[in-house]
N, C-alpha and C. Protein backbone atom coordinates (compact mmCIF):
# COMPACT_ATOMS: atom_id res chain seq x y z
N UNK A 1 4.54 -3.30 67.45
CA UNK A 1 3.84 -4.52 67.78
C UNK A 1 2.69 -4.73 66.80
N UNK A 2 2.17 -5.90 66.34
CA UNK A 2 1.81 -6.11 65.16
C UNK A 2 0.37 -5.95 65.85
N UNK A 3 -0.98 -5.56 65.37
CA UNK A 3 -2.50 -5.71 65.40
C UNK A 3 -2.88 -6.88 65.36
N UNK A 4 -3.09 -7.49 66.13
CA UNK A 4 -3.85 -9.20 65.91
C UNK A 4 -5.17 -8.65 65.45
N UNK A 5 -6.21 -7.85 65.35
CA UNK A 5 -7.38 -7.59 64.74
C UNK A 5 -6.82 -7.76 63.45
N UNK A 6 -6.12 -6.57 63.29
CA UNK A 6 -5.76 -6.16 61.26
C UNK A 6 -5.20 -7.64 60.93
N UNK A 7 -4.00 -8.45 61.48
CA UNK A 7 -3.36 -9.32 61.09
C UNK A 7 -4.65 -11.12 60.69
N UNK A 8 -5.79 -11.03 61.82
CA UNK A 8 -6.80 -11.71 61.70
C UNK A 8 -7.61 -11.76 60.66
N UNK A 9 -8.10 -9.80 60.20
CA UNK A 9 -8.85 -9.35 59.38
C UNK A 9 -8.24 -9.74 57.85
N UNK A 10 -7.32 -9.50 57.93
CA UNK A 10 -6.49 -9.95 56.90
C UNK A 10 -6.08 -11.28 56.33
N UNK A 11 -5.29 -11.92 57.25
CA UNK A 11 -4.61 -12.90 56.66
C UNK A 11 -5.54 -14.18 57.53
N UNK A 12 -5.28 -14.10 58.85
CA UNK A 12 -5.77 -14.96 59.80
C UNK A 12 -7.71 -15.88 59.85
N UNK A 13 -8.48 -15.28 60.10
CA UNK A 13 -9.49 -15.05 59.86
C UNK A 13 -10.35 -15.02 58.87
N UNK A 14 -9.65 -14.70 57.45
CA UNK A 14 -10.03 -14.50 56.18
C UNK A 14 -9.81 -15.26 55.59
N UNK A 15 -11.10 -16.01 54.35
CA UNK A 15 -11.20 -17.11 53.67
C UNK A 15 -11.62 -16.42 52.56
N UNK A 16 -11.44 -17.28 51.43
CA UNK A 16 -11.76 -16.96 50.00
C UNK A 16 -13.97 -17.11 50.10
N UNK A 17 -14.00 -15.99 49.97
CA UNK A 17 -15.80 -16.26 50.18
C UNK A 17 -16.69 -16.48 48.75
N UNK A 18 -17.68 -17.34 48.91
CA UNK A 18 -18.29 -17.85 47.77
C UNK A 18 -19.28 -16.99 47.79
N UNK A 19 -19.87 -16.61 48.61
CA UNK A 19 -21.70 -16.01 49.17
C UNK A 19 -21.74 -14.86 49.56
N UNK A 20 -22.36 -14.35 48.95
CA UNK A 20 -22.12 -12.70 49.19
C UNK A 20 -23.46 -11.92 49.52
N UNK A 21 -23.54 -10.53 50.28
CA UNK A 21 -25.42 -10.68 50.53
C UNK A 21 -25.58 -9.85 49.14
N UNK A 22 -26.59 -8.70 49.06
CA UNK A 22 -26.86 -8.36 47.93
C UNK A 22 -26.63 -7.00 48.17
N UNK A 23 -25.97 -6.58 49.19
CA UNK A 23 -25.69 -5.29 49.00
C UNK A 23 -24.78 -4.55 47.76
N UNK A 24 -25.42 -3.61 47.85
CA UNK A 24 -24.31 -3.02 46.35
C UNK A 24 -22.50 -2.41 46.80
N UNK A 25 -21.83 -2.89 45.66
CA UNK A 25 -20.55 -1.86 46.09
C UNK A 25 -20.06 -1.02 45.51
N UNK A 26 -20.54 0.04 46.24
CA UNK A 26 -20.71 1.58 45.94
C UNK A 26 -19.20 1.90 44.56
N UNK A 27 -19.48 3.14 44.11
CA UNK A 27 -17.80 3.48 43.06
C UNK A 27 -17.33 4.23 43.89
N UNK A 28 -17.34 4.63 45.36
CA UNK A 28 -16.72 5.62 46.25
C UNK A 28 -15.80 4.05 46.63
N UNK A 29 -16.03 2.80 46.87
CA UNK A 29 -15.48 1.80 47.86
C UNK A 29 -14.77 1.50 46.65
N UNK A 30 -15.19 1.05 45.05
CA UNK A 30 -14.11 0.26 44.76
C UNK A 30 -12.69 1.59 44.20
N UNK A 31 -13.16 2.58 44.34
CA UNK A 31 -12.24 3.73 44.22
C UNK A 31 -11.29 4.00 45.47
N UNK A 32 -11.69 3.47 46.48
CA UNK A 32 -10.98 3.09 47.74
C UNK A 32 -10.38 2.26 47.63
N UNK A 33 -10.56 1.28 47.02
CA UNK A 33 -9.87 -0.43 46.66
C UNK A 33 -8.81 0.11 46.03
N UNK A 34 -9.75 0.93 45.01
CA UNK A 34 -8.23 1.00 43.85
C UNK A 34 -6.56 2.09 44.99
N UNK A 35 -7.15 3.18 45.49
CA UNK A 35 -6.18 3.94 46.12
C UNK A 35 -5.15 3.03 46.99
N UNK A 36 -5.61 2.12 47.29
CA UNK A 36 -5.06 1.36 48.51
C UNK A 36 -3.83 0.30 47.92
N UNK A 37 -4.81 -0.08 46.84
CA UNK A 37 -3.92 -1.20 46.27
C UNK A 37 -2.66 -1.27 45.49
N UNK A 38 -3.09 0.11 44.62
CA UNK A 38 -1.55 0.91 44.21
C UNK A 38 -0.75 1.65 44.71
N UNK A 39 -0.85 1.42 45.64
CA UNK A 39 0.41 1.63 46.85
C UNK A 39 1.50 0.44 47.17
N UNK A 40 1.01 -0.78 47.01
CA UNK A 40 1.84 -2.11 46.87
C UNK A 40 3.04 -1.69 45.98
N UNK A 41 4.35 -2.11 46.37
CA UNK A 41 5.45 -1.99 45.44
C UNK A 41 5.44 -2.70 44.20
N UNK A 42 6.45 -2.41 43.30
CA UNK A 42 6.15 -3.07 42.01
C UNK A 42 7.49 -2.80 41.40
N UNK A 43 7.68 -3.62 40.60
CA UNK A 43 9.41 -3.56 39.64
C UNK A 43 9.44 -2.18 39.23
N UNK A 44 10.81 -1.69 39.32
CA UNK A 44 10.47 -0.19 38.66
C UNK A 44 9.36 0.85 38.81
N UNK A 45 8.51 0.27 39.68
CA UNK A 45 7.45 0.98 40.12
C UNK A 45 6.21 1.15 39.43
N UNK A 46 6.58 -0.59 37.95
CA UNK A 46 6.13 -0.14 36.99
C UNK A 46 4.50 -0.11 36.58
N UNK A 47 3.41 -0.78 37.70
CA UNK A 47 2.04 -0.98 37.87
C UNK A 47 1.58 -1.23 37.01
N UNK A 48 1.96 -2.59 36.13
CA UNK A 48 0.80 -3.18 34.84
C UNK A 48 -0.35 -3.54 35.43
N UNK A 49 -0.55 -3.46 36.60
CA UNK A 49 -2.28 -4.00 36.79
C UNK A 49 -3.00 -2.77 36.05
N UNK A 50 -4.19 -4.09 35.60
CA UNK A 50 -5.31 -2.72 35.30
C UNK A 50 -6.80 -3.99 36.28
N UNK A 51 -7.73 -2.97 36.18
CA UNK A 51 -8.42 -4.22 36.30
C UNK A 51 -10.22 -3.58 36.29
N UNK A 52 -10.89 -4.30 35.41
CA UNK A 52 -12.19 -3.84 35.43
C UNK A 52 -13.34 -4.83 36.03
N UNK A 53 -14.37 -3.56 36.87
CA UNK A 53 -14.61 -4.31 37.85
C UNK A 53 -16.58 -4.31 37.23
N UNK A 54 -16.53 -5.99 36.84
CA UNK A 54 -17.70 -6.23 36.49
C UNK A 54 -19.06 -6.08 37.02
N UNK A 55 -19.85 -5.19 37.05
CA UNK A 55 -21.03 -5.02 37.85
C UNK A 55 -22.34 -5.26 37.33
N UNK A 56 -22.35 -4.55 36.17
CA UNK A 56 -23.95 -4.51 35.75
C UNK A 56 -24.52 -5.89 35.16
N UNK A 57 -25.76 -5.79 35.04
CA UNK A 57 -26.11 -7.19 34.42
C UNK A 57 -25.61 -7.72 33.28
N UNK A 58 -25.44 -6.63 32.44
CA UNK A 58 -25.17 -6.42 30.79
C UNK A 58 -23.26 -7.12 30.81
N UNK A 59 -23.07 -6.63 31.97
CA UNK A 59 -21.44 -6.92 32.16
C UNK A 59 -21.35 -7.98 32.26
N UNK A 60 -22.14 -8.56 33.40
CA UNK A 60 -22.46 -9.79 33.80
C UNK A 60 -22.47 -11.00 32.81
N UNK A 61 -23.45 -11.07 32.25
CA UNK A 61 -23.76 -11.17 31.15
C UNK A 61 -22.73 -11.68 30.28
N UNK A 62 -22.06 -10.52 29.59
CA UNK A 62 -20.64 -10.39 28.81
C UNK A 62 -19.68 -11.57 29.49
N UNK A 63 -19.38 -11.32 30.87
CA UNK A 63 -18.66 -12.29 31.07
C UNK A 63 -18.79 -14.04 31.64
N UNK A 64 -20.04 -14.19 31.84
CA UNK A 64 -20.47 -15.39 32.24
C UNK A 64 -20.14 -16.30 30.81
N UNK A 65 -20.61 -16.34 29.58
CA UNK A 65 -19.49 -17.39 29.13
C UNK A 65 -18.43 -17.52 29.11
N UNK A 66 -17.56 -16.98 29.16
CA UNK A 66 -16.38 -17.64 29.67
C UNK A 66 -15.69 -18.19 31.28
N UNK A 67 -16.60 -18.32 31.97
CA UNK A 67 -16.87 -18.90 33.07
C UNK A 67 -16.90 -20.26 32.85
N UNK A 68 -16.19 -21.10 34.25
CA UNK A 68 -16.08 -22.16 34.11
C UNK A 68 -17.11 -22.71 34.76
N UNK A 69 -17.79 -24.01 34.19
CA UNK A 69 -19.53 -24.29 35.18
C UNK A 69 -19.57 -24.37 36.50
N UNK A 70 -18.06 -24.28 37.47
CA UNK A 70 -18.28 -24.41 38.33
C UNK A 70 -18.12 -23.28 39.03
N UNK A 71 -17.78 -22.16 38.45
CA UNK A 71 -17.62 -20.51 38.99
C UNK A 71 -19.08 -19.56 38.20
N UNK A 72 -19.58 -20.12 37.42
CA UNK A 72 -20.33 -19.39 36.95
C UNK A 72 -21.28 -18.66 38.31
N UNK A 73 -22.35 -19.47 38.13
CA UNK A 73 -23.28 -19.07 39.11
C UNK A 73 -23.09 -18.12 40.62
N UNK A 74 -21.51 -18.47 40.73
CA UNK A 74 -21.03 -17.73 42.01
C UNK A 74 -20.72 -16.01 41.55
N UNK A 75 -20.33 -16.13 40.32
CA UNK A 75 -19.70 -15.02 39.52
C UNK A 75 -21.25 -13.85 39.29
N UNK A 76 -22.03 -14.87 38.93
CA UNK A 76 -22.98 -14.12 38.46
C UNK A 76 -23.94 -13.12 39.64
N UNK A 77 -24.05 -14.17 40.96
CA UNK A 77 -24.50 -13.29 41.96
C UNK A 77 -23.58 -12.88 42.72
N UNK A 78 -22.37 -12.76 42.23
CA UNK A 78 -21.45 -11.67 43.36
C UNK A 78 -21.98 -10.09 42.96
N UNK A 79 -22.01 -9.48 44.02
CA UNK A 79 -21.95 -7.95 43.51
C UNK A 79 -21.29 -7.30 42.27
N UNK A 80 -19.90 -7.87 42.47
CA UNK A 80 -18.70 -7.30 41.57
C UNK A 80 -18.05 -8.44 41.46
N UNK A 81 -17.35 -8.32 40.17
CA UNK A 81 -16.01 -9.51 39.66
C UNK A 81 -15.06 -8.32 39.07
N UNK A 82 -13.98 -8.52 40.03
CA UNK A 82 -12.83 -7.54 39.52
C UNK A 82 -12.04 -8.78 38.52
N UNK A 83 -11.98 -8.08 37.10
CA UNK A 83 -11.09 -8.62 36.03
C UNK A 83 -9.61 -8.02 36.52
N UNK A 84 -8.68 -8.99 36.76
CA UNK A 84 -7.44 -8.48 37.06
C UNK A 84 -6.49 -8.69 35.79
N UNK A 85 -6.22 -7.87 35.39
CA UNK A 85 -5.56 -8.05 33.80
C UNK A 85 -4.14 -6.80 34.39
N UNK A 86 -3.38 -6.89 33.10
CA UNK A 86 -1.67 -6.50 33.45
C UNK A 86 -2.25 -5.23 31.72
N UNK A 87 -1.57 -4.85 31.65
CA UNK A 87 -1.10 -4.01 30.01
C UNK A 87 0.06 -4.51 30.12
N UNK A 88 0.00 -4.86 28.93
CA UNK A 88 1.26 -5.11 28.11
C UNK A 88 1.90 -4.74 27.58
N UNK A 89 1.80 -3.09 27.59
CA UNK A 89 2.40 -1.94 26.72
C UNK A 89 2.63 -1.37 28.65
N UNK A 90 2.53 -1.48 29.63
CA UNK A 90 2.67 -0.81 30.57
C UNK A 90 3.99 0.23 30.97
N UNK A 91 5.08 -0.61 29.91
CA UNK A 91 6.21 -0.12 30.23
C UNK A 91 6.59 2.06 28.95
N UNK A 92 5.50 1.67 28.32
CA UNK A 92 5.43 2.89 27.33
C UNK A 92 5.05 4.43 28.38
N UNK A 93 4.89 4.48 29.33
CA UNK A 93 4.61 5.16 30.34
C UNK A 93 4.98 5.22 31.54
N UNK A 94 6.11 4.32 31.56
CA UNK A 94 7.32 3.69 32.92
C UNK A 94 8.24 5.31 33.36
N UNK A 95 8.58 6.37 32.49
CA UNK A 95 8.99 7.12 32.79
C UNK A 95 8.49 7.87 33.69
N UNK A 96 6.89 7.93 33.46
CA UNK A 96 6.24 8.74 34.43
C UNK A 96 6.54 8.23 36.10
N UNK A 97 6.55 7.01 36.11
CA UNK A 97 6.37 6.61 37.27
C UNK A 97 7.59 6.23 37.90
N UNK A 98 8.22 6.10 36.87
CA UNK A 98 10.03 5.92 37.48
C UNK A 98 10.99 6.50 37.08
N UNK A 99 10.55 8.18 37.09
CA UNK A 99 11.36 9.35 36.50
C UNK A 99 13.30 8.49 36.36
N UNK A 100 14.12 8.66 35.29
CA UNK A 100 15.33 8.37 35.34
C UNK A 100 15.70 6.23 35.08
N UNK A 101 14.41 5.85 35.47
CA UNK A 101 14.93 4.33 35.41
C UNK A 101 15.15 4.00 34.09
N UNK A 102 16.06 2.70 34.02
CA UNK A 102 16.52 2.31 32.69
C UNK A 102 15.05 1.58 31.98
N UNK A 103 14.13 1.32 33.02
CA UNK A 103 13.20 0.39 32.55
C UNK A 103 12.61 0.33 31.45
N UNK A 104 11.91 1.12 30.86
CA UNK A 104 11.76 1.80 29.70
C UNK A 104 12.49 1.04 28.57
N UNK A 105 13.70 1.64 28.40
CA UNK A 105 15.10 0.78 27.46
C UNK A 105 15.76 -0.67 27.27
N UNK A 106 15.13 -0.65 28.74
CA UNK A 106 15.06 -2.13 28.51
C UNK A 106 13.85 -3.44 28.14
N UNK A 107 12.81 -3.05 29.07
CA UNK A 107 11.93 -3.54 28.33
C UNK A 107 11.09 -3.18 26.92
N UNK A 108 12.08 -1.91 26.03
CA UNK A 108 11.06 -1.88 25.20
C UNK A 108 12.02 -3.28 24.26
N UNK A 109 13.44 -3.40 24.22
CA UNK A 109 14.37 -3.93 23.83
C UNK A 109 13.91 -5.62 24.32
N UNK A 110 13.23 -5.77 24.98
CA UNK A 110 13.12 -7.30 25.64
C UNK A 110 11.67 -7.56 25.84
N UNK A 111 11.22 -7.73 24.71
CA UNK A 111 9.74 -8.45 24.70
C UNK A 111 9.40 -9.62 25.91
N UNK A 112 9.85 -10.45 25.96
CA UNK A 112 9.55 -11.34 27.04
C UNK A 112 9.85 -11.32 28.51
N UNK A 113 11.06 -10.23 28.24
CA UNK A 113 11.35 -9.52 29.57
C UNK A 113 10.02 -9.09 30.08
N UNK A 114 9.41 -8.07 29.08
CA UNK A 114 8.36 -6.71 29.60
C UNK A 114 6.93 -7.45 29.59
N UNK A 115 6.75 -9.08 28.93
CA UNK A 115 5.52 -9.90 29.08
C UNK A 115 5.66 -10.17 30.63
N UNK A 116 6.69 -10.46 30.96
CA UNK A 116 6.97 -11.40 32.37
C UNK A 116 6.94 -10.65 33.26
N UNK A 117 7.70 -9.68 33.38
CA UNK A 117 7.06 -8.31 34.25
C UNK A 117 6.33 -7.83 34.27
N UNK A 118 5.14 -7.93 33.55
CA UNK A 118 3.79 -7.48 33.23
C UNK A 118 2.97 -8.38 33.96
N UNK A 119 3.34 -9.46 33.87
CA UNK A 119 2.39 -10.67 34.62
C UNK A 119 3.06 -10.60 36.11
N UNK A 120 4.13 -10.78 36.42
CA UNK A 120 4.22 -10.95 37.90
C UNK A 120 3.96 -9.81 38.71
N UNK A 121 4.51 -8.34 38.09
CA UNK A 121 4.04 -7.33 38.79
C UNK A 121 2.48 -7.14 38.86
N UNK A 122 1.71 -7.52 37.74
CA UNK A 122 0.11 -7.86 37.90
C UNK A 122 -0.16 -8.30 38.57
N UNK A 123 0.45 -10.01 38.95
CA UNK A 123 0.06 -10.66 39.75
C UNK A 123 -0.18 -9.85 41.34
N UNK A 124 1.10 -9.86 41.76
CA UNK A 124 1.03 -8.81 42.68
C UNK A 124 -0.04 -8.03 42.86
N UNK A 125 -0.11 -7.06 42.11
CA UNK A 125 -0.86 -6.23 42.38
C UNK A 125 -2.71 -6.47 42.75
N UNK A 126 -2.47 -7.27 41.83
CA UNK A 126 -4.00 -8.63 41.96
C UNK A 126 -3.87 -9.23 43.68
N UNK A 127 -3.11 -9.58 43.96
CA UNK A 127 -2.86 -9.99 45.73
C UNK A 127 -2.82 -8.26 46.28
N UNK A 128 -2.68 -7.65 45.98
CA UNK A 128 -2.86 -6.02 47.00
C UNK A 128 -4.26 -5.78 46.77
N UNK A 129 -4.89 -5.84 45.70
CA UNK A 129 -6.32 -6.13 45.86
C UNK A 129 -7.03 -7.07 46.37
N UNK A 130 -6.79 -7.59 47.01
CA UNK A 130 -7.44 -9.03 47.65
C UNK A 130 -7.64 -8.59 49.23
N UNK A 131 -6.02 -8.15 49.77
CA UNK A 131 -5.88 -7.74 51.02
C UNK A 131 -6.68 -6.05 51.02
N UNK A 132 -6.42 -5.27 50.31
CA UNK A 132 -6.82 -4.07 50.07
C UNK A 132 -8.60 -3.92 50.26
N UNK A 133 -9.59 -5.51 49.27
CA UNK A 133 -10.30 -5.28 49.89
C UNK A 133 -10.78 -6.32 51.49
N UNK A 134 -10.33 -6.75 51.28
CA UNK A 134 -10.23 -7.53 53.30
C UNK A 134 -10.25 -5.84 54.09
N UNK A 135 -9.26 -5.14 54.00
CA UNK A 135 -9.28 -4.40 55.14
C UNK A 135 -10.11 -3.42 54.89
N UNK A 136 -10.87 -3.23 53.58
CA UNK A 136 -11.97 -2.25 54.30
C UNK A 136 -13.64 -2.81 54.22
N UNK A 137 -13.18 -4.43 54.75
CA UNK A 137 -14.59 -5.11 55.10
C UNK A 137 -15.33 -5.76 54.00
N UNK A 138 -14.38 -6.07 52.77
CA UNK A 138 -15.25 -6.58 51.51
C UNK A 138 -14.39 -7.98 52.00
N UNK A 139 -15.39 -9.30 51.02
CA UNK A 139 -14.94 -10.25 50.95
C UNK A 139 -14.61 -10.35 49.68
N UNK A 140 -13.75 -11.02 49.56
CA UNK A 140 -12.56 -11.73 47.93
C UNK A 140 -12.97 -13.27 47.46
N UNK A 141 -13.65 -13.34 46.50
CA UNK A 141 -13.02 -14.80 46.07
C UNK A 141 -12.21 -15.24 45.05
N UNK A 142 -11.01 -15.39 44.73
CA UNK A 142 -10.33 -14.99 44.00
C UNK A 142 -10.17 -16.61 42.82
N UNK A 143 -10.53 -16.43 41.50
CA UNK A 143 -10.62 -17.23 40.48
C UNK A 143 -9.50 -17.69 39.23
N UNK A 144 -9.57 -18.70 38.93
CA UNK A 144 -8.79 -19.13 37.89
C UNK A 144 -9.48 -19.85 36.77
N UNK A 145 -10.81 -20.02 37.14
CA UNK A 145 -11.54 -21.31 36.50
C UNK A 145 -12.23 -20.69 35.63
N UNK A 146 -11.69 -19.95 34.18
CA UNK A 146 -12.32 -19.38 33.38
C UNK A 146 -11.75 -19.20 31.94
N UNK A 147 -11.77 -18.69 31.14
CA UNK A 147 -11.71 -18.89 29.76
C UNK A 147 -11.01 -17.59 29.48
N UNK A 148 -9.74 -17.25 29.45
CA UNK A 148 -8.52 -16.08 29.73
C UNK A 148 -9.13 -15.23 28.23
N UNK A 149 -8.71 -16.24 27.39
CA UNK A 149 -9.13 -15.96 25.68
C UNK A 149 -10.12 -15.52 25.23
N UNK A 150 -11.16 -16.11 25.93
CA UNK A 150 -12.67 -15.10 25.51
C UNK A 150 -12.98 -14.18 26.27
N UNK A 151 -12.36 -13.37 27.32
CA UNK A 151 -12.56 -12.73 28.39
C UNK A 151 -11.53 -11.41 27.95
N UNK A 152 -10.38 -11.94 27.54
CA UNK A 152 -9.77 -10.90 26.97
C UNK A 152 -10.83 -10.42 25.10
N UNK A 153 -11.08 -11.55 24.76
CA UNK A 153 -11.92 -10.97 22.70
C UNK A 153 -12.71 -9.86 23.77
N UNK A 154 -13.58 -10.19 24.57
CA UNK A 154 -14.85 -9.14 25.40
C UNK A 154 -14.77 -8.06 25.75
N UNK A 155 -13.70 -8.23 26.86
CA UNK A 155 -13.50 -7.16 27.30
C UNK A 155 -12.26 -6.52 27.00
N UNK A 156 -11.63 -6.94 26.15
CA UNK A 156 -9.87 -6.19 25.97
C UNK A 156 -9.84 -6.30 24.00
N UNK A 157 -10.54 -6.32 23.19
CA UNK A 157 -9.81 -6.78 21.98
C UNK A 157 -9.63 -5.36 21.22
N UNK A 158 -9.40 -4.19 21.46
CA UNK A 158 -8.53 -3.24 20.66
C UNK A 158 -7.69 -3.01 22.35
N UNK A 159 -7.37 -3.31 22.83
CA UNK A 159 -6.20 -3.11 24.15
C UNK A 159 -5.21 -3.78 24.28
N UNK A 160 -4.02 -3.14 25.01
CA UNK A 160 -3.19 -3.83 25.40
C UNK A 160 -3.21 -4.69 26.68
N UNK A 161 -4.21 -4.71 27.44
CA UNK A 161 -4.88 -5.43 28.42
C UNK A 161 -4.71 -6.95 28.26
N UNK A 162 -4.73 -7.73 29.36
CA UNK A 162 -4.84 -8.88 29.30
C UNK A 162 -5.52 -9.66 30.42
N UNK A 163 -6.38 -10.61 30.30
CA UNK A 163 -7.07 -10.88 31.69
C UNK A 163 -5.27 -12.00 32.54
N UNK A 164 -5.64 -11.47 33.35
CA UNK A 164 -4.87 -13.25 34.49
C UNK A 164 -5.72 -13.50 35.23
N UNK A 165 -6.43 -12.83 36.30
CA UNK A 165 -7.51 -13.88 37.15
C UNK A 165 -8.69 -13.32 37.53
N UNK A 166 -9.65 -13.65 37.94
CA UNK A 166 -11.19 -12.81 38.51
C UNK A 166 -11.05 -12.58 40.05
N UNK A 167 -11.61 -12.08 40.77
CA UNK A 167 -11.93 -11.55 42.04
C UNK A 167 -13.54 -11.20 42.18
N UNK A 168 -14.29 -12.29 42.95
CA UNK A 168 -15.49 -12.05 43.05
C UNK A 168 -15.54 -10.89 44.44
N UNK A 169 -16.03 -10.05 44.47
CA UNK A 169 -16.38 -8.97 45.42
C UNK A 169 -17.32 -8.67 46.44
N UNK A 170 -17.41 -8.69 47.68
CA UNK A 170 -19.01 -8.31 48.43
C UNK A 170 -18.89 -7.85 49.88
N UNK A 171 -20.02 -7.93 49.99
CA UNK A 171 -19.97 -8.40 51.68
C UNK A 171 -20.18 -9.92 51.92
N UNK A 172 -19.63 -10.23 52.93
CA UNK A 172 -19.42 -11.60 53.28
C UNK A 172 -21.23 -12.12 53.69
N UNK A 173 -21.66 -12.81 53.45
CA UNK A 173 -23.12 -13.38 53.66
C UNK A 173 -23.53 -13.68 54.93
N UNK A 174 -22.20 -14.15 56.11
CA UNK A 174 -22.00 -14.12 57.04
C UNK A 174 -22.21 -16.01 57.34
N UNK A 175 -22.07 -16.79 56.24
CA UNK A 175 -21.90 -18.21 56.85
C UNK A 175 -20.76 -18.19 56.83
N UNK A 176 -21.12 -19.86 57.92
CA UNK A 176 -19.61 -19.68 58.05
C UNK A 176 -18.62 -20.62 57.38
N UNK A 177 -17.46 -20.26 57.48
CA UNK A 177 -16.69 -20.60 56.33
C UNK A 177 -16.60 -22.08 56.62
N UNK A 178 -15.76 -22.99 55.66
CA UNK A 178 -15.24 -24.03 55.85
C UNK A 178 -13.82 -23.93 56.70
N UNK A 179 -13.48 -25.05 57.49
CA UNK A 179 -12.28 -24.92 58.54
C UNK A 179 -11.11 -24.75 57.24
N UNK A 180 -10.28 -24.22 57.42
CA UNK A 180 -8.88 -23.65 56.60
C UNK A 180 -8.21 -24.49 56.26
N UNK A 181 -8.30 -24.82 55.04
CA UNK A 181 -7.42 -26.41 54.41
C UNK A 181 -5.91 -26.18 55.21
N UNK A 182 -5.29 -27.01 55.20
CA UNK A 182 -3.87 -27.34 55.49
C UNK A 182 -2.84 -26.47 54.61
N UNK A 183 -1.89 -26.11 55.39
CA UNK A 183 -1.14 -25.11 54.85
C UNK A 183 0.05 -25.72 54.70
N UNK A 184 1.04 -25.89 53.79
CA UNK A 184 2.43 -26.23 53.47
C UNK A 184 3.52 -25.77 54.96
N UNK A 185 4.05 -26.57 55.60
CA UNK A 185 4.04 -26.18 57.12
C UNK A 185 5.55 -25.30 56.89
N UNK A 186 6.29 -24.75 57.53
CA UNK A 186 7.61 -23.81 57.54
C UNK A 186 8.44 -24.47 56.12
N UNK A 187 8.58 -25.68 57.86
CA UNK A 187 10.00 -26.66 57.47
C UNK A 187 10.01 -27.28 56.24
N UNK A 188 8.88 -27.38 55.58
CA UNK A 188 8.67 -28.06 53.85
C UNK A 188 8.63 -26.37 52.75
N UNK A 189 8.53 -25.08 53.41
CA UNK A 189 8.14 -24.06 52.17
C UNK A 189 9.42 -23.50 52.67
N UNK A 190 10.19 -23.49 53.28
CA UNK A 190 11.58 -22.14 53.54
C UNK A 190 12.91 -22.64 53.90
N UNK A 191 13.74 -21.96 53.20
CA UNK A 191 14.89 -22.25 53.59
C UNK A 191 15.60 -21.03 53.80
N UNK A 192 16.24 -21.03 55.12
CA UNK A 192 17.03 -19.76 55.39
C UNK A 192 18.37 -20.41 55.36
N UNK A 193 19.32 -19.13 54.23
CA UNK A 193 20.68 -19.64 53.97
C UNK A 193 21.02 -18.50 54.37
């Protein structure tokens, strides 16, 4: 029988939060984030997420230009901005994690194969961090409105790293949210064949 708390805490209940108080988040919690989140399945098991989690001022800093004017200021007083980026070489180390799979051979053979699996299994993994931190009481605001290209020169330019989206981090400030925009209803998002 499913938890209506966890299922609330999670999905129900939980909004993308702008306002965060000023508490700090500890490297014991986002080391908790991280344990939790790579547990989410993944193609081949193959885990291109990487993701660095912006804290200090100096970081701060680093990444606020490439912020879009309307995420800046939110970015800047969140506690943390998790950079959710994929490697793009992720598959050079696929053996470890998927002792025997062909994956390896094939994506070293299929460049756009091993880009595209790099990004969706990221993606993913970027959504297991979101829920990952919901359930141990952090709030998420999760971003697109930023400058991919100068974020990767900053923070990635001798890496195989790549940014895809931000995740502002905290405790929730405790206002309250806006009512939950409208959701795409069953009968318009699914089809069971």
């Amino acid at each position: 029988m499913p938890d209506d708390a966890a299922l609330d805490q999670l999905f129900r209940a939980a909004r993308s939060t702008h306002a965060f108080t000023s508490q700090p988040v500890s490297d014991e919690l986002l080391r908790q984030l991280y344990e939790l989140l790579k547990l989410g399945p993944t193609a081949w098991n193959a885990q291109p997420g990487r993701y660095v989690f912006v804290r200090s001022p100096e970081a701060k800093a680093r990444l606020a230009p490439a912020m879009s004017s309307g995420n800046r200021a939110k970015t800047l007083a969140a506690p943390v901005t998790a950079i959710v980026a994929y490697d793009t070489r992720f598959f050079d180390r696929l053996d470890e994690w998927a002792p025997g799979s062909t994956g390896t051979a094939v994506l070293t053979k299929d460049p756009a194969l091993a880009e595209l699996t790099a990004l969706r299994n990221g993606s993913l993994q970027g959504a297991y961090l979101i829920l990952a931190a919901r359930a141990l009481g952090l709030a998420a605001g999760p971003m697109s409105g930023f400058n991919s290209e100068a974020v990767n020169r900053e923070f990635f330019a001798s890496s195989t790293w790549r940014a895809n989206f931000l995740v502002n981090l905290g405790f929730p400030d405790g206002s309250v949210p806006r009512p939950r925009a409208a959701r795409v209803p069953f009968e318009d998002a699914v089809r069971i064949v």
